[in-house]
PDB file of N, CA and C in Angstrom:
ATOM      1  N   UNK A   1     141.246  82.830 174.815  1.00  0.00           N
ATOM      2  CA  UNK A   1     142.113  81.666 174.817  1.00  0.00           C
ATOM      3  C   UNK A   1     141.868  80.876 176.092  1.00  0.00           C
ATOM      4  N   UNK A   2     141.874  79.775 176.143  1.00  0.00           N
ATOM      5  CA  UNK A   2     141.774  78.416 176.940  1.00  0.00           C
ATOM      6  C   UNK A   2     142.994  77.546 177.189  1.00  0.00           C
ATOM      7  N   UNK A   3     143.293  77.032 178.184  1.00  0.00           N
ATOM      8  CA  UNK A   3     144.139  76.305 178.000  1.00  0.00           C
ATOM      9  C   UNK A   3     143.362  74.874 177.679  1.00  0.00           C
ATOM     10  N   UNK A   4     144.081  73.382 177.733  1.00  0.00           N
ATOM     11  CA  UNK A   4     143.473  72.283 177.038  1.00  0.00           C
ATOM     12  C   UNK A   4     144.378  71.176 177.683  1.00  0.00           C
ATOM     13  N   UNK A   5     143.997  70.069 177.355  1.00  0.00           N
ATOM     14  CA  UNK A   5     144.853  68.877 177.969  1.00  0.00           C
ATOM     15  C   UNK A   5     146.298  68.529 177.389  1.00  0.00           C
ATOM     16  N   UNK A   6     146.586  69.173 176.119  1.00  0.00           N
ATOM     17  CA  UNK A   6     147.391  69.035 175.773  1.00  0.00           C
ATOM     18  C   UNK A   6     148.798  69.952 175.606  1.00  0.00           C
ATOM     19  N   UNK A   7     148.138  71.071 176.509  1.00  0.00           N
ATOM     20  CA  UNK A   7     149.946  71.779 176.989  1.00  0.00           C
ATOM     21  C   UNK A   7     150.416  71.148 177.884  1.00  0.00           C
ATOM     22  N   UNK A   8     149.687  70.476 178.733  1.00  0.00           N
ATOM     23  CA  UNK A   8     150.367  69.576 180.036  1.00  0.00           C
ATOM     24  C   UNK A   8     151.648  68.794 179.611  1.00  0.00           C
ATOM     25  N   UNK A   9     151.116  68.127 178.282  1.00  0.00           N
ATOM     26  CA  UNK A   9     152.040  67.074 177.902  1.00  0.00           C
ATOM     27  C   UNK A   9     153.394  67.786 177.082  1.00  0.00           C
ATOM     28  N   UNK A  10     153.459  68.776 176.984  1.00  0.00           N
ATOM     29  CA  UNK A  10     154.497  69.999 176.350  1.00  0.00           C
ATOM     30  C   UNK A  10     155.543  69.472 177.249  1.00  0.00           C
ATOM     31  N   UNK A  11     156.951  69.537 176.325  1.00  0.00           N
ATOM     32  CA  UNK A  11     158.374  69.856 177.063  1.00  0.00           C
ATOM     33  C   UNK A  11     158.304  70.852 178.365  1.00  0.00           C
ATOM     34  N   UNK A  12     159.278  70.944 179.348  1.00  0.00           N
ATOM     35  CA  UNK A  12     159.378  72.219 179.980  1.00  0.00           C
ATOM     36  C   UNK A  12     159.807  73.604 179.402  1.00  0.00           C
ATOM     37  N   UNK A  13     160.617  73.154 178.203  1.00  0.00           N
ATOM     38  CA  UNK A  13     161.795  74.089 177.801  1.00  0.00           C
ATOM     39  C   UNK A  13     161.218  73.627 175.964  1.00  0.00           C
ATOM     40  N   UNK A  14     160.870  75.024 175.412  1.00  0.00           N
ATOM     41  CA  UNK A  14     160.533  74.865 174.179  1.00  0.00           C
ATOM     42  C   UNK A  14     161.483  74.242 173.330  1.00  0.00           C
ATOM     43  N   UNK A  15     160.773  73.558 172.578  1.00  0.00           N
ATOM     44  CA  UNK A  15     162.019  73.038 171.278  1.00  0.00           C
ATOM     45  C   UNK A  15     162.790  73.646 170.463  1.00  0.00           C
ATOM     46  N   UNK A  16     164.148  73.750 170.374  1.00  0.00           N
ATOM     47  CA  UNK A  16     164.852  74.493 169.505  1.00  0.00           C
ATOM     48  C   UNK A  16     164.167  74.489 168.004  1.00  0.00           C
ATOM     49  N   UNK A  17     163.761  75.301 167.073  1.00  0.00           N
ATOM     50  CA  UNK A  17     163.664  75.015 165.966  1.00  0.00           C
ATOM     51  C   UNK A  17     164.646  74.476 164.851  1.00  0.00           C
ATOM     52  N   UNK A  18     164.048  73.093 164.486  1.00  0.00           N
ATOM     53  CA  UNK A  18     164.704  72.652 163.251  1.00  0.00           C
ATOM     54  C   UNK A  18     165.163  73.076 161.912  1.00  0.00           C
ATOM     55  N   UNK A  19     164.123  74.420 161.915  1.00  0.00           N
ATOM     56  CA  UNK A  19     164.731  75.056 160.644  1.00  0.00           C
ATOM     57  C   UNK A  19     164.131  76.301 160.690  1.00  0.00           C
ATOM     58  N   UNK A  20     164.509  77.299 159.484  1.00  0.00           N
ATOM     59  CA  UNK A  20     164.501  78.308 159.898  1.00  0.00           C
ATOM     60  C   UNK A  20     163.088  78.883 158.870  1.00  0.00           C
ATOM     61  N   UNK A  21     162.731  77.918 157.992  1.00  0.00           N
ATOM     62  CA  UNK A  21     161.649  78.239 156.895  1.00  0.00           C
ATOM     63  C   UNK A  21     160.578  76.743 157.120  1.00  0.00           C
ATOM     64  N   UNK A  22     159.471  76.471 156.359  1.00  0.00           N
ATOM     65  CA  UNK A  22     159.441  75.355 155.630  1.00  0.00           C
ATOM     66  C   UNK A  22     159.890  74.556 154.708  1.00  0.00           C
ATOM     67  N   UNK A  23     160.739  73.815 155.148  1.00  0.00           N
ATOM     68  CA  UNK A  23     161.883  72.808 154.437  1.00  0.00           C
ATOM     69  C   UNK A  23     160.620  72.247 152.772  1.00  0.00           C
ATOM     70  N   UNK A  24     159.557  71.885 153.578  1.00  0.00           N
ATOM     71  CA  UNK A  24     159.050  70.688 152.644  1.00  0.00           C
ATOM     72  C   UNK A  24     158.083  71.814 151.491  1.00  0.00           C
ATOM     73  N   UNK A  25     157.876  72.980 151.796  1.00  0.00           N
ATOM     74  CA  UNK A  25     157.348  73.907 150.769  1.00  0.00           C
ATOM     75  C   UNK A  25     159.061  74.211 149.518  1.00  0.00           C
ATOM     76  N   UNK A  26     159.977  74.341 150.667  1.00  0.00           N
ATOM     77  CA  UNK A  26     160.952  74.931 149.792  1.00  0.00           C
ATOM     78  C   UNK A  26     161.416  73.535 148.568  1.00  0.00           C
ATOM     79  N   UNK A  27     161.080  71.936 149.308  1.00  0.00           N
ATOM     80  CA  UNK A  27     161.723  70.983 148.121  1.00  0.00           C
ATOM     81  C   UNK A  27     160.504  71.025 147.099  1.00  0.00           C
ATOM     82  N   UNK A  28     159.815  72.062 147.657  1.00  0.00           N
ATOM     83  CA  UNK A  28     158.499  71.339 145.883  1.00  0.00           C
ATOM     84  C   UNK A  28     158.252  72.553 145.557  1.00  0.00           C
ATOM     85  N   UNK A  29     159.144  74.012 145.612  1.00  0.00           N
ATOM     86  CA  UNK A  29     159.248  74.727 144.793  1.00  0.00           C
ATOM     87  C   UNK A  29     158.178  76.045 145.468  1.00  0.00           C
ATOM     88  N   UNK A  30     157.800  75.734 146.212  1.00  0.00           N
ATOM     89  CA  UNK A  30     156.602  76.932 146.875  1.00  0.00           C
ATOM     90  C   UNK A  30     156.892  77.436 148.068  1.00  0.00           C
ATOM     91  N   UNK A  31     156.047  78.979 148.186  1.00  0.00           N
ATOM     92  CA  UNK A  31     156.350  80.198 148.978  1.00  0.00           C
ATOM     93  C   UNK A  31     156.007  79.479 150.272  1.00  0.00           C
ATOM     94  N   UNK A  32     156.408  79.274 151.138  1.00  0.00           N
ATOM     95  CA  UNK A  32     156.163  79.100 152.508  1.00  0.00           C
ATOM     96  C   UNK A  32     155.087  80.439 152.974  1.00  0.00           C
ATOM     97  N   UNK A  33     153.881  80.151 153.328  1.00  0.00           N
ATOM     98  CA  UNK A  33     153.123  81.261 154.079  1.00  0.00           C
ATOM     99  C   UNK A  33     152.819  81.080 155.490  1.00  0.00           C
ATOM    100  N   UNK A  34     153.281  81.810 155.778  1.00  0.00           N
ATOM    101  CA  UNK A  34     153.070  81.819 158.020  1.00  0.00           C
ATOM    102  C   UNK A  34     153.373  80.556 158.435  1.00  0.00           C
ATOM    103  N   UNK A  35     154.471  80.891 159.018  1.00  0.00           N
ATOM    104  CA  UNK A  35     155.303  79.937 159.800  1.00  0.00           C
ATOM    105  C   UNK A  35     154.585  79.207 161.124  1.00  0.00           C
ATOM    106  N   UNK A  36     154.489  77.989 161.399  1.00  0.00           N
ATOM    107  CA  UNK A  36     154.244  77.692 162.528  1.00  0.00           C
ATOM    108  C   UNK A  36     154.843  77.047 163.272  1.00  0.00           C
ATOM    109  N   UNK A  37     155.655  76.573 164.252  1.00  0.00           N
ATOM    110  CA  UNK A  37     156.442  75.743 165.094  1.00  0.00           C
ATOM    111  C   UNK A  37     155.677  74.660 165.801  1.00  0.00           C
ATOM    112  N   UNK A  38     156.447  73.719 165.927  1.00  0.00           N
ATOM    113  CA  UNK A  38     155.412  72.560 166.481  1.00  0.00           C
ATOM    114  C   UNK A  38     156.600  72.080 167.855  1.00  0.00           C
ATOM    115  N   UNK A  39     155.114  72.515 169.147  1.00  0.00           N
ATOM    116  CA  UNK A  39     156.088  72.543 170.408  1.00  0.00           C
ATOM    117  C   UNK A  39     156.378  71.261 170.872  1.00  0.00           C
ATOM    118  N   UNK A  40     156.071  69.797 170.243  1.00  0.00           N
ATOM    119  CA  UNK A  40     156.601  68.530 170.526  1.00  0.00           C
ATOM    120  C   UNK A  40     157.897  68.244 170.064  1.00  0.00           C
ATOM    121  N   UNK A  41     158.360  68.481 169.017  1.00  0.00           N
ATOM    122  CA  UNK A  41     159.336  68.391 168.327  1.00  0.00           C
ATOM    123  C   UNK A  41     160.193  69.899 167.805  1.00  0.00           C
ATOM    124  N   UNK A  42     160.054  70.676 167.336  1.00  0.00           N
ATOM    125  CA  UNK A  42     160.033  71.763 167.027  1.00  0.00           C
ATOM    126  C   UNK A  42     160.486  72.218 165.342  1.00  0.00           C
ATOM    127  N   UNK A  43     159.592  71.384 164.744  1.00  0.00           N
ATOM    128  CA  UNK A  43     159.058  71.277 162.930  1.00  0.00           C
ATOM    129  C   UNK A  43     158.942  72.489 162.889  1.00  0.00           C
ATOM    130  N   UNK A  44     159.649  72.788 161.888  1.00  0.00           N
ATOM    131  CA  UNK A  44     158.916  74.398 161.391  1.00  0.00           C
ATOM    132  C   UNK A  44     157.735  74.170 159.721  1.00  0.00           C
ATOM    133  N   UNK A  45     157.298  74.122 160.160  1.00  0.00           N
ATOM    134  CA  UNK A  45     156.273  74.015 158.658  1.00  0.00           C
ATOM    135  C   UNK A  45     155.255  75.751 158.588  1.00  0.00           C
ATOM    136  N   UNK A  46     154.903  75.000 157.115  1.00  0.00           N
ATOM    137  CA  UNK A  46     153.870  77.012 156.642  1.00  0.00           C
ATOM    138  C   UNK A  46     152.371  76.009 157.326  1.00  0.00           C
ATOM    139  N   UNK A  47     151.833  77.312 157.231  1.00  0.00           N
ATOM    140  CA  UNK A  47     150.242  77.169 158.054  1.00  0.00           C
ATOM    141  C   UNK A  47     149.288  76.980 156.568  1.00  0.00           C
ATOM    142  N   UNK A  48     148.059  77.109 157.322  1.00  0.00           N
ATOM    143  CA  UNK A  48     147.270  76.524 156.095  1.00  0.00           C
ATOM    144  C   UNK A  48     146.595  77.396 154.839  1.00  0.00           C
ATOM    145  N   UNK A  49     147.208  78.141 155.080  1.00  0.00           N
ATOM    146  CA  UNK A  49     146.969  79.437 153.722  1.00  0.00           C
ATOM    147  C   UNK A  49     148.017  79.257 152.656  1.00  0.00           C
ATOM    148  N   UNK A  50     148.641  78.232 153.427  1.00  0.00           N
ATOM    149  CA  UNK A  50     149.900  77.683 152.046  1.00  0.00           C
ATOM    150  C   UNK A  50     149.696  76.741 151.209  1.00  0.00           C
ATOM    151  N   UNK A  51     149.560  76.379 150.091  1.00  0.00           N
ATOM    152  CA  UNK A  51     149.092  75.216 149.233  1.00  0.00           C
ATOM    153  C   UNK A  51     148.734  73.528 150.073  1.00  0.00           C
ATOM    154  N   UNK A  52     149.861  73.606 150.268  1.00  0.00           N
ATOM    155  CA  UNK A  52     150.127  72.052 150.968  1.00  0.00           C
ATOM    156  C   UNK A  52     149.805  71.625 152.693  1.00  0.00           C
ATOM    157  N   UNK A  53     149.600  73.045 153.201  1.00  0.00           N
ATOM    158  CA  UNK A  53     149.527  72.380 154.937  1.00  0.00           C
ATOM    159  C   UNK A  53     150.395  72.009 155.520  1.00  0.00           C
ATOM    160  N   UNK A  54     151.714  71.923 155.469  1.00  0.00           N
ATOM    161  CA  UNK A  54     152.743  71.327 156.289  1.00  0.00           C
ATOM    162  C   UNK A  54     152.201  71.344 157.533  1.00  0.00           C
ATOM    163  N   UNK A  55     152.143  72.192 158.399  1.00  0.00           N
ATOM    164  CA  UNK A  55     152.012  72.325 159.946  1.00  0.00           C
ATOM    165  C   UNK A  55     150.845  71.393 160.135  1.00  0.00           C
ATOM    166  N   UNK A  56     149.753  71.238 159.257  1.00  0.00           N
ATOM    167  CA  UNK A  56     148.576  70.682 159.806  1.00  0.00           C
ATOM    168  C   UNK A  56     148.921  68.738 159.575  1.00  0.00           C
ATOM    169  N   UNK A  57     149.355  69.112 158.067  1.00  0.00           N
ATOM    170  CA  UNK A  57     150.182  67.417 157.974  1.00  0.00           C
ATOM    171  C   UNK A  57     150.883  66.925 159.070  1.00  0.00           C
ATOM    172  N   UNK A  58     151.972  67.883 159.425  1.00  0.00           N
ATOM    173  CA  UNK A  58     152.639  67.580 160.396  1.00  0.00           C
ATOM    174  C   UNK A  58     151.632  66.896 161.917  1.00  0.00           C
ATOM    175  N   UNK A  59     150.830  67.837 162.238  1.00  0.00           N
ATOM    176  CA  UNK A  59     149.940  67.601 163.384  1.00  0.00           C
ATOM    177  C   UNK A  59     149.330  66.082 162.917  1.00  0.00           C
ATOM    178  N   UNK A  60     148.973  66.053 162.013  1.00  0.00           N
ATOM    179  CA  UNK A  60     148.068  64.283 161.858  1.00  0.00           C
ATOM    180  C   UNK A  60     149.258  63.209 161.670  1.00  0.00           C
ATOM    181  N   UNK A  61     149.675  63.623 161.258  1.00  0.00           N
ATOM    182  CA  UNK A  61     151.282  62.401 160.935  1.00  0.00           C
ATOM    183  C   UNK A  61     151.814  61.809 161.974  1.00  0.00           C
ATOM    184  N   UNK A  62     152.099  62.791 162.962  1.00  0.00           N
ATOM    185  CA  UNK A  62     152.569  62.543 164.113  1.00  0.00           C
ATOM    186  C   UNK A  62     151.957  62.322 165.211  1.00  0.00           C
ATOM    187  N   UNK A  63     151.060  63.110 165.304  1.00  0.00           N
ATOM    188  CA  UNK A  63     149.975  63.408 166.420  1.00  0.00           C
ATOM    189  C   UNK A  63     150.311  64.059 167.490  1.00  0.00           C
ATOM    190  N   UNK A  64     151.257  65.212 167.067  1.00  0.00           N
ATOM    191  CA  UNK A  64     151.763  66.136 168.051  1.00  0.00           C
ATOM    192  C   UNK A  64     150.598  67.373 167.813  1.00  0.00           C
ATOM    193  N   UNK A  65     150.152  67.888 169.026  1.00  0.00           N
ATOM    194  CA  UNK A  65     148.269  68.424 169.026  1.00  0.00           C
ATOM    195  C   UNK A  65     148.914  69.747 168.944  1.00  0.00           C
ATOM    196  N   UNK A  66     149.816  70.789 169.365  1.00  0.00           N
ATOM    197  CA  UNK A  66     149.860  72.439 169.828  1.00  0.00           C
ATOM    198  C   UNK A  66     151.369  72.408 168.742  1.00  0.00           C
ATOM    199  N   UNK A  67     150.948  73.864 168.846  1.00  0.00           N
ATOM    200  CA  UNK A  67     151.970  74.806 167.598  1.00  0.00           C
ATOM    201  C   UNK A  67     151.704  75.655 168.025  1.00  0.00           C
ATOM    202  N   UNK A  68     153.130  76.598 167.964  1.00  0.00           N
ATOM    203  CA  UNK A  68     152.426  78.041 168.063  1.00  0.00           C
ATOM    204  C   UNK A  68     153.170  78.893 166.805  1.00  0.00           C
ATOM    205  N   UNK A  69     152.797  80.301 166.669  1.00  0.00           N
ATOM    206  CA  UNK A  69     153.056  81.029 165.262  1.00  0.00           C
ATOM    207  C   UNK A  69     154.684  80.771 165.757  1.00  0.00           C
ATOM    208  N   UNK A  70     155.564  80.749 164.131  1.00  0.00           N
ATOM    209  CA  UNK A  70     156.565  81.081 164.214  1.00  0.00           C
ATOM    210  C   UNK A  70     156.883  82.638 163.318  1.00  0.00           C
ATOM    211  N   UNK A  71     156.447  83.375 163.276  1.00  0.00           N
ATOM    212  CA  UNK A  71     156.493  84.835 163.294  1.00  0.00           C
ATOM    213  C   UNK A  71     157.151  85.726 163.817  1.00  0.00           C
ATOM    214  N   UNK A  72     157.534  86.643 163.645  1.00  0.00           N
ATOM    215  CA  UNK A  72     158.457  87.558 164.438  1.00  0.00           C
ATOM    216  C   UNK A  72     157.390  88.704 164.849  1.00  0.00           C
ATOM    217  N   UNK A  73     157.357  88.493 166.442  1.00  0.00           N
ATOM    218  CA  UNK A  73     156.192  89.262 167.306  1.00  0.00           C
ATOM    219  C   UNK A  73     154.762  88.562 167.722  1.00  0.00           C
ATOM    220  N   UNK A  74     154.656  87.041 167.183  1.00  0.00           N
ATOM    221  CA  UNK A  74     153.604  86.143 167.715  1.00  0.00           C
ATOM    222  C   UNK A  74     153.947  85.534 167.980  1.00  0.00           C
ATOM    223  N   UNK A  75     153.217  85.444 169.272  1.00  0.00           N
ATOM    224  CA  UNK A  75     153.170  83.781 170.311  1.00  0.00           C
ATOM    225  C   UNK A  75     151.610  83.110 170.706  1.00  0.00           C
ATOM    226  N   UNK A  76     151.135  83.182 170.028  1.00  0.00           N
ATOM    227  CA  UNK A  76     150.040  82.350 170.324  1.00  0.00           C
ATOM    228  C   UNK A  76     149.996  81.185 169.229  1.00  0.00           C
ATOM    229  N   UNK A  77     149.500  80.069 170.248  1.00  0.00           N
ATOM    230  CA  UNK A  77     149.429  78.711 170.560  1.00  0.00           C
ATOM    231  C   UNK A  77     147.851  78.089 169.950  1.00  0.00           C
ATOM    232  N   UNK A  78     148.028  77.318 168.753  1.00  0.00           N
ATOM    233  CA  UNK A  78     146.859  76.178 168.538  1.00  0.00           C
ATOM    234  C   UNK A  78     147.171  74.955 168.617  1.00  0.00           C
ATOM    235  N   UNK A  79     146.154  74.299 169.289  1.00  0.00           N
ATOM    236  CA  UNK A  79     145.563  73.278 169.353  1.00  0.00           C
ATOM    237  C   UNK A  79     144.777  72.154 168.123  1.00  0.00           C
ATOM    238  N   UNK A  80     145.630  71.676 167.328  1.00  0.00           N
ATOM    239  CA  UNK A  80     144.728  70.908 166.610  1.00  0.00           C
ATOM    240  C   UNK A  80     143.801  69.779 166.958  1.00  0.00           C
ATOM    241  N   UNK A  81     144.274  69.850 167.688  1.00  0.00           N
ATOM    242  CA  UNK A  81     142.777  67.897 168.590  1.00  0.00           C
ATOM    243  C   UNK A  81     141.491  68.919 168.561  1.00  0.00           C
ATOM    244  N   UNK A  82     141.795  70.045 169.748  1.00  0.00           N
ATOM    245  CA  UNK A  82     140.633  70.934 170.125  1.00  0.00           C
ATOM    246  C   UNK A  82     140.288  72.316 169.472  1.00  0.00           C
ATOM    247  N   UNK A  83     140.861  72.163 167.696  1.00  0.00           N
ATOM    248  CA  UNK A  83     141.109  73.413 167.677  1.00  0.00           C
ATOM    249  C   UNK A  83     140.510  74.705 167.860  1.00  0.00           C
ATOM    250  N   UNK A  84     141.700  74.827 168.844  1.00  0.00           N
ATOM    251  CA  UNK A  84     140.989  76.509 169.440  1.00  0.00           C
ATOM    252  C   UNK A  84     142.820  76.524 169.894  1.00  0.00           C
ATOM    253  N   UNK A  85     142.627  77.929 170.208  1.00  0.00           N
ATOM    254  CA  UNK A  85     143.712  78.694 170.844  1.00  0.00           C
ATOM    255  C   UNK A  85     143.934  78.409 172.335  1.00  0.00           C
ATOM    256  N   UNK A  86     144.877  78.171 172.469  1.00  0.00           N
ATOM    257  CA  UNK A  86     145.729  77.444 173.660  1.00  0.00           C
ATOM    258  C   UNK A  86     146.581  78.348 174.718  1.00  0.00           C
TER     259      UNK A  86
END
């Protein structure tokens, strides 16, 4: 792991999470797979083994670059601009 230009621009104090699943898997009827948190805002969307991509949508929509797992027992951090691990 590396750090990158874009933890600099991170809050001091992580974002509370907005929710506790993927909201936008649960309105169109599908399993949320691996949670990811998004440390600009703190979106909870599924990762990309899930039909739809939330977390990665999320990252281009907005253009908020780092997430890290929202999992119970992971904390590591990607980078979508540079993706690599952060």
């Amino acid at each position: 792991m590396h750090g990158c230009s874009h933890t600099s621009d991170l809050p001091a104090v992580e974002p509370e999470p907005l929710a506790k699943t993927c909201e936008e898997c649960l309105a169109l009827g599908q399993h949320p797979v691996q949670l990811r948190l998004c440390l600009s805002c703190g979106h909870v969307a599924c990762c990309d083994s899930s039909p739809s991509r939330h977390a990665t949508a999320h990252s281009h929509a907005t253009g908020h670059p780092v997430m890290r797992s929202f999992e119970p027992g992971e904390s590591w951090r990607w980078c979508y601009r540079h993706r690599s691990l952060v």
